[in-house]
N, C-alpha and C. Protein backbone atom coordinates (compact mmCIF):
# COMPACT_ATOMS: atom_id res chain seq x y z
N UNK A 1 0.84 -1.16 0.00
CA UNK A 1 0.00 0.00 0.00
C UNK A 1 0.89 1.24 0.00
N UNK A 2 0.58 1.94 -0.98
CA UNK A 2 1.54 3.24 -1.60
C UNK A 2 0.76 4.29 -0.68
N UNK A 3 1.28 5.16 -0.62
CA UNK A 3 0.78 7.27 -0.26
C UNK A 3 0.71 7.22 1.11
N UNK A 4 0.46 8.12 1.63
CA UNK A 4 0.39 8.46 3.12
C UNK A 4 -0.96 7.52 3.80
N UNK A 5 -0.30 6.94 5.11
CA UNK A 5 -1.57 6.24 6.21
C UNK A 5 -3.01 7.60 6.10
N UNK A 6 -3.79 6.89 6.59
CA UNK A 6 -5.06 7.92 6.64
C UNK A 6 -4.86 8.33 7.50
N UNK A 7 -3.95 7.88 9.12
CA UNK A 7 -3.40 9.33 10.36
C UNK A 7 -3.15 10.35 9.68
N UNK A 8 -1.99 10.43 9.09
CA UNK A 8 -1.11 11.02 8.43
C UNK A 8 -2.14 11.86 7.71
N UNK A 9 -2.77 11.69 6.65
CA UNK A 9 -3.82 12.76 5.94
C UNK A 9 -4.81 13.40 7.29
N UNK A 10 -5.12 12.49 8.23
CA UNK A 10 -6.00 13.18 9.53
C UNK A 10 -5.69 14.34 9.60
N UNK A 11 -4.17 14.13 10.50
CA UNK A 11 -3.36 14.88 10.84
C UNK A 11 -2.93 16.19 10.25
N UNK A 12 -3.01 16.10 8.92
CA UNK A 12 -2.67 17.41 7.88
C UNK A 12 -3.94 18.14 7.80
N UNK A 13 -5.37 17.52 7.66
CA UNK A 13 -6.21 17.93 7.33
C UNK A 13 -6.73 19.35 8.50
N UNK A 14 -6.14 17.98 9.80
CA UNK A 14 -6.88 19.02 10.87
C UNK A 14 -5.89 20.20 11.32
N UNK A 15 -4.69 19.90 10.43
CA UNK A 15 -4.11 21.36 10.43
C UNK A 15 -4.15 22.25 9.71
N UNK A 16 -4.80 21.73 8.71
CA UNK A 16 -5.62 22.78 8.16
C UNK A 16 -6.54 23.60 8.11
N UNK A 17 -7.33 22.61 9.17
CA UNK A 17 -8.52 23.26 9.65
C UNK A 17 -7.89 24.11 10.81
N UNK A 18 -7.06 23.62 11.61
CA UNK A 18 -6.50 24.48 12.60
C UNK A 18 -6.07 26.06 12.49
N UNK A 19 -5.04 25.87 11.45
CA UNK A 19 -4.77 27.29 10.51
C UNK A 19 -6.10 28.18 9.97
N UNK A 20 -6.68 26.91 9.19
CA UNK A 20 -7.92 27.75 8.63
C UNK A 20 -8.74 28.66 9.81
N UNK A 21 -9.17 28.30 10.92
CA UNK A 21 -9.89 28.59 12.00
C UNK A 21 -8.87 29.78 12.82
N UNK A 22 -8.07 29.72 12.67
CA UNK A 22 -7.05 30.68 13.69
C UNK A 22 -7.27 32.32 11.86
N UNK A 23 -7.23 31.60 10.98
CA UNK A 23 -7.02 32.76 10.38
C UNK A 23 -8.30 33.91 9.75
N UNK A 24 -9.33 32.74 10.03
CA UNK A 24 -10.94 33.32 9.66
C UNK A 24 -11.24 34.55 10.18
N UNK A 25 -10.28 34.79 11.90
CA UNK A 25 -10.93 36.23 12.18
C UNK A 25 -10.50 37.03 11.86
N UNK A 26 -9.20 36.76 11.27
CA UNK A 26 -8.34 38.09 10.50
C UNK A 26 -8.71 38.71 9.77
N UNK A 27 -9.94 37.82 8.74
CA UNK A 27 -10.82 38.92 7.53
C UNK A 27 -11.45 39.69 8.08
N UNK A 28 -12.55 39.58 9.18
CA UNK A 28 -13.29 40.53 9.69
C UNK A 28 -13.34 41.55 10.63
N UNK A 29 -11.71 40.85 10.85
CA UNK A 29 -10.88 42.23 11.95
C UNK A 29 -9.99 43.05 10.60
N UNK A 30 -9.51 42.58 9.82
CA UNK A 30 -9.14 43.23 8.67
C UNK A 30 -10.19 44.72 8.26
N UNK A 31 -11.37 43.79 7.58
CA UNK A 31 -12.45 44.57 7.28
C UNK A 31 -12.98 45.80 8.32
N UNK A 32 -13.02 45.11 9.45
CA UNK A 32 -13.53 46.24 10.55
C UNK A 32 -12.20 47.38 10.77
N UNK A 33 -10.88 46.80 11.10
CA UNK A 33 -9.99 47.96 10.77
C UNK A 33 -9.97 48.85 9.47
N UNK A 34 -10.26 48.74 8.11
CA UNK A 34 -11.01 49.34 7.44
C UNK A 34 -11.48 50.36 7.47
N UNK A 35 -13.00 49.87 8.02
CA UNK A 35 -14.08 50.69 8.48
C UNK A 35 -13.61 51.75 9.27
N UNK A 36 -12.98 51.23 10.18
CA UNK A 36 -12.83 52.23 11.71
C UNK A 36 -11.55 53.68 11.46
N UNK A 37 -10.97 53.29 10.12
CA UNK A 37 -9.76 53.85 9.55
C UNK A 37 -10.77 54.87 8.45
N UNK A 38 -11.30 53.78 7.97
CA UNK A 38 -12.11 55.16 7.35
C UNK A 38 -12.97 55.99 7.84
N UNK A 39 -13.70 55.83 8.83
CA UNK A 39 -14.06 56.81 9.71
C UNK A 39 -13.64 57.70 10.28
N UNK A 40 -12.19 56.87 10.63
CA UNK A 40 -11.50 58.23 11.39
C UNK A 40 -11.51 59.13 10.50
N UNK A 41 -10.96 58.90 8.71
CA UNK A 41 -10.67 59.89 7.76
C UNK A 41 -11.92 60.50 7.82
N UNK A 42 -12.78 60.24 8.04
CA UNK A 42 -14.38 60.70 7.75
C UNK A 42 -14.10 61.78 8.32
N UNK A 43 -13.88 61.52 9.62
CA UNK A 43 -14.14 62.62 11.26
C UNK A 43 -12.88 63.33 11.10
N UNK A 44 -12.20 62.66 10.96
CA UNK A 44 -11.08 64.14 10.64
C UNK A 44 -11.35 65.34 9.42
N UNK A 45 -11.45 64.58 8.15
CA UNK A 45 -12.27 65.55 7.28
C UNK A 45 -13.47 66.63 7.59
N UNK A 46 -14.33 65.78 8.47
CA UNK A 46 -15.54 66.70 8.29
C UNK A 46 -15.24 67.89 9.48
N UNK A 47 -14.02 67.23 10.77
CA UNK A 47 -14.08 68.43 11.55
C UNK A 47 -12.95 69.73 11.26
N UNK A 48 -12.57 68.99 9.98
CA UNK A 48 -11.44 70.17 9.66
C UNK A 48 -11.74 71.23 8.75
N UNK A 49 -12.95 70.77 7.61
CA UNK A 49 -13.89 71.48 6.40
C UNK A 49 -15.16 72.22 7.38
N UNK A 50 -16.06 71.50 8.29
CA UNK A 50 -16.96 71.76 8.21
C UNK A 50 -17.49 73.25 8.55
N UNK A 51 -16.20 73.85 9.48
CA UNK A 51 -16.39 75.42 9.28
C UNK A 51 -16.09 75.90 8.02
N UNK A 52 -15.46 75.81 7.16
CA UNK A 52 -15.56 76.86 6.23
C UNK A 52 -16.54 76.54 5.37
N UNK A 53 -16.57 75.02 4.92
CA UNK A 53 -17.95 74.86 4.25
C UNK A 53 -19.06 75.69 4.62
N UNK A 54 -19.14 75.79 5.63
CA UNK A 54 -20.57 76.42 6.28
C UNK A 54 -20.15 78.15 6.34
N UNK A 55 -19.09 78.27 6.02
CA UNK A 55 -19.10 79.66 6.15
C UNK A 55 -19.23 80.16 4.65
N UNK A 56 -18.54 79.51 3.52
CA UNK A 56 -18.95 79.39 2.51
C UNK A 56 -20.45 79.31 2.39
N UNK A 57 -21.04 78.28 2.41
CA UNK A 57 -22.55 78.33 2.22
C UNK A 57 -23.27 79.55 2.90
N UNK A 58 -22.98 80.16 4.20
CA UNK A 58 -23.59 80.80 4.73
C UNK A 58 -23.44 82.02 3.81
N UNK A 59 -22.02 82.29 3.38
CA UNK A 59 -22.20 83.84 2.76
C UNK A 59 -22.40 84.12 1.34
N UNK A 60 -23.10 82.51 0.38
CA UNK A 60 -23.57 82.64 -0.38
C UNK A 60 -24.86 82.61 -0.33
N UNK A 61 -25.47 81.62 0.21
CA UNK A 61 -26.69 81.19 0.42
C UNK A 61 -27.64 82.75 1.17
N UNK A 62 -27.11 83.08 1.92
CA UNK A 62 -27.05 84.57 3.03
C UNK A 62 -28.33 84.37 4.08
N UNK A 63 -28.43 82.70 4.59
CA UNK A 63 -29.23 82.30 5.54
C UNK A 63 -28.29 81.47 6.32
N UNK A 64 -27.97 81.56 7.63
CA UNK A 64 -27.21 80.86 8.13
C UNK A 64 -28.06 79.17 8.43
N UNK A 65 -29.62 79.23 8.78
CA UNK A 65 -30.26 78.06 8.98
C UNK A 65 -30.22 77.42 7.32
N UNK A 66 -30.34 78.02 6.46
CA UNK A 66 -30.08 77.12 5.27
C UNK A 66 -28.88 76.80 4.87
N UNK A 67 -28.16 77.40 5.36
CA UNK A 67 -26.40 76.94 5.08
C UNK A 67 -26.31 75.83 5.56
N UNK A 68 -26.46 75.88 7.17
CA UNK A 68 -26.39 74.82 7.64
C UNK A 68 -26.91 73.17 7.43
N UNK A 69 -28.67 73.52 6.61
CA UNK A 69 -28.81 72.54 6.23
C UNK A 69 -28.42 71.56 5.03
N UNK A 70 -27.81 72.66 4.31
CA UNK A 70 -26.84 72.29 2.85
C UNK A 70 -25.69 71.66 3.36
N UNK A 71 -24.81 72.04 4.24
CA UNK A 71 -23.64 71.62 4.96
C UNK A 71 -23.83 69.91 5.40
N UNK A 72 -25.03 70.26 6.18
CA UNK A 72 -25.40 69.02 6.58
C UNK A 72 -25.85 67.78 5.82
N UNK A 73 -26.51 67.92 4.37
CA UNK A 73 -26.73 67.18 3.27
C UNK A 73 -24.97 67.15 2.40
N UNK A 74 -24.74 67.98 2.52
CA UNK A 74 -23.27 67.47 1.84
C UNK A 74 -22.00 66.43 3.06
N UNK A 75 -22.49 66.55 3.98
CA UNK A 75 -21.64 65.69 4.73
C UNK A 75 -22.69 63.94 4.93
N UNK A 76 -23.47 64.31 4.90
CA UNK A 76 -24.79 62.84 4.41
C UNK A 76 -23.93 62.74 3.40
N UNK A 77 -24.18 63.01 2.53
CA UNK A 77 -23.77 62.50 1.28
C UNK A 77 -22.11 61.67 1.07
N UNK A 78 -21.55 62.86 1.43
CA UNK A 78 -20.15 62.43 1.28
C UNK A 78 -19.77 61.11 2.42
N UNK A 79 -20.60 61.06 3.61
CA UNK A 79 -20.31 59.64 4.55
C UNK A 79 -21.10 58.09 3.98
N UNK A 80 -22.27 58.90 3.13
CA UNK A 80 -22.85 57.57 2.46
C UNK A 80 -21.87 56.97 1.31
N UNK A 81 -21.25 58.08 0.37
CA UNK A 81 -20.24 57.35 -0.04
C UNK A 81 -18.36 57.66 0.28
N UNK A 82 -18.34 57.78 1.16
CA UNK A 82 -16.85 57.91 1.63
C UNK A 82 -15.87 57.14 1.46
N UNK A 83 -15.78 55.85 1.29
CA UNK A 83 -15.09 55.09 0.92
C UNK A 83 -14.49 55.51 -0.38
N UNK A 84 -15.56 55.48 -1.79
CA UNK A 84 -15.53 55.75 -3.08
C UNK A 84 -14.72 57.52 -2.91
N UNK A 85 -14.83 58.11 -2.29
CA UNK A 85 -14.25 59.53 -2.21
C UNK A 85 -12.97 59.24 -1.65
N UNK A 86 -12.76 58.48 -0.80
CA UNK A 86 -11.64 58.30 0.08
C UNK A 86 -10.62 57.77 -0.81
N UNK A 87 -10.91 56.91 -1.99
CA UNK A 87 -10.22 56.56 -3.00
C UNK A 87 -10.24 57.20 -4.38
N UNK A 88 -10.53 57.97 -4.10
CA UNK A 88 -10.35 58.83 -5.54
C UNK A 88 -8.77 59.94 -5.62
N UNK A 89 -8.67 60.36 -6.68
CA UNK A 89 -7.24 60.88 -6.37
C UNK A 89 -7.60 62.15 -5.64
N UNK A 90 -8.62 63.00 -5.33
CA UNK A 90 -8.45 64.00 -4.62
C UNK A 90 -9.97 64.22 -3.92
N UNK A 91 -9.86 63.62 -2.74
CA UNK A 91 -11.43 63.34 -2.11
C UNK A 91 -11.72 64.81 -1.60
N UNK A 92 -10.58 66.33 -1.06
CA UNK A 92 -11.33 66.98 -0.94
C UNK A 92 -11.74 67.75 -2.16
N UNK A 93 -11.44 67.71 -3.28
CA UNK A 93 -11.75 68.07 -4.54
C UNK A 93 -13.26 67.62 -4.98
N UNK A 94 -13.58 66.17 -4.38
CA UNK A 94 -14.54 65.72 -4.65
C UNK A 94 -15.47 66.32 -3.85
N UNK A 95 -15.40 66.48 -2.18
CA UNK A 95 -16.09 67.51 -1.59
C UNK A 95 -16.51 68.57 -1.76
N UNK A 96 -15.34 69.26 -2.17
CA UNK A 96 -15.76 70.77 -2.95
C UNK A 96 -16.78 70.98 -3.88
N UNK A 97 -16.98 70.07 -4.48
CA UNK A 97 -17.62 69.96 -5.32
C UNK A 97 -18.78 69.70 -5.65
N UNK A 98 -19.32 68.86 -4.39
CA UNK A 98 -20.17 68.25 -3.68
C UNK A 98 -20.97 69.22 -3.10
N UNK A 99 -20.02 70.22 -2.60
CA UNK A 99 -20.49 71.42 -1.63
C UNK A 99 -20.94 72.72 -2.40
N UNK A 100 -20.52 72.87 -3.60
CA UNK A 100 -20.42 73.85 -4.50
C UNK A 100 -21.81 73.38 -5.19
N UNK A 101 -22.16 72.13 -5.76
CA UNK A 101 -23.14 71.79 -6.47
C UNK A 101 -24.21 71.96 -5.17
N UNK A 102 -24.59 71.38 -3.99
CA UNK A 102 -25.45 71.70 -2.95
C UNK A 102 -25.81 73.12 -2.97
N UNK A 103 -24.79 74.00 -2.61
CA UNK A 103 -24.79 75.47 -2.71
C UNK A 103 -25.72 76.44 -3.80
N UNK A 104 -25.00 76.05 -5.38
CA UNK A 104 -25.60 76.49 -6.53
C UNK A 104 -27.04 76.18 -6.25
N UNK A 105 -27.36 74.96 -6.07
CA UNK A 105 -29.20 74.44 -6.02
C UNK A 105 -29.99 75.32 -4.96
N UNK A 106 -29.35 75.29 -3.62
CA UNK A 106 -29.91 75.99 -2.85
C UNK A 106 -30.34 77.76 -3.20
N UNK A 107 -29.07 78.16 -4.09
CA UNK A 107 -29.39 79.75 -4.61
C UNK A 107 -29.89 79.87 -5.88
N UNK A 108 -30.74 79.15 -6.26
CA UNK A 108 -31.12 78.49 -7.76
C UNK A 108 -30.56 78.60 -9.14
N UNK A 109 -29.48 78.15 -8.85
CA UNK A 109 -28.24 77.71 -9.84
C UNK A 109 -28.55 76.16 -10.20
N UNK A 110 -28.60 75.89 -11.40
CA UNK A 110 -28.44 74.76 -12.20
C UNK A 110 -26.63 73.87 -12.17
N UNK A 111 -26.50 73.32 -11.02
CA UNK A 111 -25.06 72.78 -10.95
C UNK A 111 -25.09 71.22 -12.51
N UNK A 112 -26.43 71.41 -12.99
CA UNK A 112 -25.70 70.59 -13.54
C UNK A 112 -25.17 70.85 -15.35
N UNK A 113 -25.72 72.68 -15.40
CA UNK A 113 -25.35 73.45 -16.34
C UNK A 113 -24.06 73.45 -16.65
N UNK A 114 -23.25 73.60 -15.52
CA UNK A 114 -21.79 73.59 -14.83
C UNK A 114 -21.03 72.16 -15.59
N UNK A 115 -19.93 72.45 -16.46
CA UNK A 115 -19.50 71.25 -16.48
C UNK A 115 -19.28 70.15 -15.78
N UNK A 116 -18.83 68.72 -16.00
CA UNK A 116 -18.95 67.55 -14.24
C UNK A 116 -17.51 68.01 -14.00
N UNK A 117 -16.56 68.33 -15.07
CA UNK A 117 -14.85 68.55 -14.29
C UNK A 117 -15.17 70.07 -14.09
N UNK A 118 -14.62 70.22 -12.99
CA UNK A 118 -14.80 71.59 -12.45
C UNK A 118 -13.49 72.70 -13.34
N UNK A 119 -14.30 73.35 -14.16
CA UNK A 119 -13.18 74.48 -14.45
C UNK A 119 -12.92 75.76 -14.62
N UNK A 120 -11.95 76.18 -15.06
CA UNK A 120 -10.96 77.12 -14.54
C UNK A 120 -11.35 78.31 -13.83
N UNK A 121 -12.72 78.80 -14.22
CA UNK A 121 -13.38 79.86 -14.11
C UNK A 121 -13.69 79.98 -12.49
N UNK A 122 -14.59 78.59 -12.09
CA UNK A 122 -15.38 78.10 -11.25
C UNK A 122 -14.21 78.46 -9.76
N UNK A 123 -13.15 77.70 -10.33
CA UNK A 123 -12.24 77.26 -8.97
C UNK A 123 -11.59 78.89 -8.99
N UNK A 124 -10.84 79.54 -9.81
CA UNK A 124 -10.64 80.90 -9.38
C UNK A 124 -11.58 81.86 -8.73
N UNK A 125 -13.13 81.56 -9.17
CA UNK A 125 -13.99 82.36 -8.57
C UNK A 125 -14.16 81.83 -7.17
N UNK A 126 -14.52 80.91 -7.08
CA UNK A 126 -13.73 80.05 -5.44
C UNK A 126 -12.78 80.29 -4.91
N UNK A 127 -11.54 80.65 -5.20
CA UNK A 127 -10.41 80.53 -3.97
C UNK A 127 -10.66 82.61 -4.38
N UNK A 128 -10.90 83.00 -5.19
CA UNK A 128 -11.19 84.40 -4.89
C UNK A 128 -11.87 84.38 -3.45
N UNK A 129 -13.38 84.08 -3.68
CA UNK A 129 -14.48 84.18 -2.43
C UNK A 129 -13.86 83.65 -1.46
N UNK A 130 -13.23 82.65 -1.23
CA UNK A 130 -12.52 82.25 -0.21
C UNK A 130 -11.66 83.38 0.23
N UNK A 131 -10.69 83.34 -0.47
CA UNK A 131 -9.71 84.80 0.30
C UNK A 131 -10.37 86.18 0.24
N UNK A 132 -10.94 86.39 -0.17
CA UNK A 132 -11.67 87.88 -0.08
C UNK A 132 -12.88 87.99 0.68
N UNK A 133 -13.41 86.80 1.26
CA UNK A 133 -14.63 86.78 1.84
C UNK A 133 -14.76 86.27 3.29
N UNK A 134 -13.51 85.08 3.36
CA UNK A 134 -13.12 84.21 4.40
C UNK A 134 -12.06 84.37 4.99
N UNK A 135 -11.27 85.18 4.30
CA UNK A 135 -9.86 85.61 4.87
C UNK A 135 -9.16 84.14 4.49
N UNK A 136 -9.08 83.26 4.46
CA UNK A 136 -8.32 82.05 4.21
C UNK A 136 -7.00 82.65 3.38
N UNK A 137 -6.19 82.03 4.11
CA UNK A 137 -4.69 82.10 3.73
C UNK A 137 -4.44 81.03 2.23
N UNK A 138 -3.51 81.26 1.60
CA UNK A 138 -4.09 80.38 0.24
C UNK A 138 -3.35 78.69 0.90
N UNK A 139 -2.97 78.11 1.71
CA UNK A 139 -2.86 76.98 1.80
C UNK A 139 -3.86 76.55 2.49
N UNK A 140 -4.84 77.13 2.96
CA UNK A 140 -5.75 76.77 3.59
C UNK A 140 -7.07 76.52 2.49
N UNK A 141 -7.05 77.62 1.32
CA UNK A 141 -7.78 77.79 0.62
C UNK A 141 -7.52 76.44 -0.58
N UNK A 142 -6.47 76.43 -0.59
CA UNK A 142 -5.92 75.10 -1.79
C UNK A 142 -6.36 73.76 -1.30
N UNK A 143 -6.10 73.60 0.36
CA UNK A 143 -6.33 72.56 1.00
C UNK A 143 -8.38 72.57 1.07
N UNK A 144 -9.15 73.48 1.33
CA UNK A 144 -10.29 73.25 0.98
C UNK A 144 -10.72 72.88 0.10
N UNK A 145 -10.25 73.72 -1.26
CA UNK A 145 -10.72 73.10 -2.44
C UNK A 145 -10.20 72.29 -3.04
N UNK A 146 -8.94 71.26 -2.08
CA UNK A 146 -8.81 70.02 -3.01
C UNK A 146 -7.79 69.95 -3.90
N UNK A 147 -7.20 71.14 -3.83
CA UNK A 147 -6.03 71.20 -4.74
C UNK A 147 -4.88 71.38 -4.06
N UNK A 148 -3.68 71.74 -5.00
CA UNK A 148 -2.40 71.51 -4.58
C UNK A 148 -2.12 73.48 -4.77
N UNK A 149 -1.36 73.36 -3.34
CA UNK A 149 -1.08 75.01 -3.50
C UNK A 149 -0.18 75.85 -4.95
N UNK A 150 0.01 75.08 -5.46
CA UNK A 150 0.56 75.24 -6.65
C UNK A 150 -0.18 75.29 -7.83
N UNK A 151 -1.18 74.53 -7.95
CA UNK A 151 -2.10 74.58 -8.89
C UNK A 151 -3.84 75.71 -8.49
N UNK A 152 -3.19 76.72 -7.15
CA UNK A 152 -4.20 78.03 -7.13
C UNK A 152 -3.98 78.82 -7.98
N UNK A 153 -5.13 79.37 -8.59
CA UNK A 153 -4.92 80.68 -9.35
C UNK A 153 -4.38 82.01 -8.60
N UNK A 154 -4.02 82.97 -9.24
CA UNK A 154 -3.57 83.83 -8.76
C UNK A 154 -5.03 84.23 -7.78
N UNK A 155 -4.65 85.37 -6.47
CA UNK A 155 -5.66 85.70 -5.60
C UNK A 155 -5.43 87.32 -5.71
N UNK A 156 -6.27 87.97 -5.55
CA UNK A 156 -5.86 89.62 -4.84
C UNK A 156 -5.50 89.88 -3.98
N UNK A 157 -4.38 90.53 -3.32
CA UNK A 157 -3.66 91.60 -2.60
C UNK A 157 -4.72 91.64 -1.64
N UNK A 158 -4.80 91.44 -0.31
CA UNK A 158 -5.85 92.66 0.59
C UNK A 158 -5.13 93.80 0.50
N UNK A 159 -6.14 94.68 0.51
CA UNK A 159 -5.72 96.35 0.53
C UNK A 159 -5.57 96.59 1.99
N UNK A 160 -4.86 97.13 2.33
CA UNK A 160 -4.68 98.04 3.12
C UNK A 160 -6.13 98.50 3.95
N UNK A 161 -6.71 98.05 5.44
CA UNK A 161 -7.83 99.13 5.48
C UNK A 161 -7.69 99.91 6.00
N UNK A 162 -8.61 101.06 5.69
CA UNK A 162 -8.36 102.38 6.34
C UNK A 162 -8.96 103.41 5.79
């Protein structure tokens, strides 16, 4: 009688099962570290945007209770799909955008008149309102809208007041 005793296959099998069973919880502790990683990105994002978003919305919109509720539908939104944003090459770009299209609807602007790639016009008239309206320093302003401080348009000078 040729090949391995049937101990011998026992023996392998149930170390397989042994391994198998020791390694099953690793997927769903995997998966749940995941989750809990992307959340954090969630909660760090939303508590680092969610003032200027809202200050944005507020001083377009020029209702602070409707700002707020635009703010609040764009952060719904962006946690229902966060993952898909979280992997894109520039998730606060995708926010901005998110926030900008909410915004336009609320002041009855057609966001979907607006090309889907956001351009050139759009984002200079943005980091304008941003620095002229919000005071935002332009790395702060680049970092809201998602871009790289290098790729801001030029901004205006504050004048002097007085």
């Amino acid at each position: 009688m040729s090949g391995p005793r049937p101990a011998a296959r026992f023996g392998q099998s149930s170390s397989a099962v042994v391994i198998a069973q020791r390694l099953a919880p690793l997927r769903p502790r995997r998966e749940h570290r995941a989750q809990r990683t992307a959340l954090t990105a969630y909660t760090a994002f939303r508590e680092r945007h969610y003032e200027p978003y809202l200050q944005y919305a507020a001083l377009r919109i020029g209702r602070r209770g409707a700002a707020e509720k635009v703010v609040t539908a764009v952060f719904t939104e962006l946690a229902v799909s966060w993952t898909a944003v979280l992997g894109s090459a520039g998730p606060a770009a995708v926010a901005w955008r998110i926030l900008h299209d909410h915004v336009d609807r609320a002041v009855g602007c057609d966001p979907t008149a607006v090309a889907a790639v956001q351009d050139m016009q759009t984002l200079h008239d943005d980091a304008c309102f941003l620095h002229e309206e919000m005071h935002l320093s332009r790395d702060r302003i680049a970092e809201v809208l998602g871009i790289r401080p290098a790729d801001l348009p030029s901004l205006p000078s504050h004048s002097p007041e007085g």
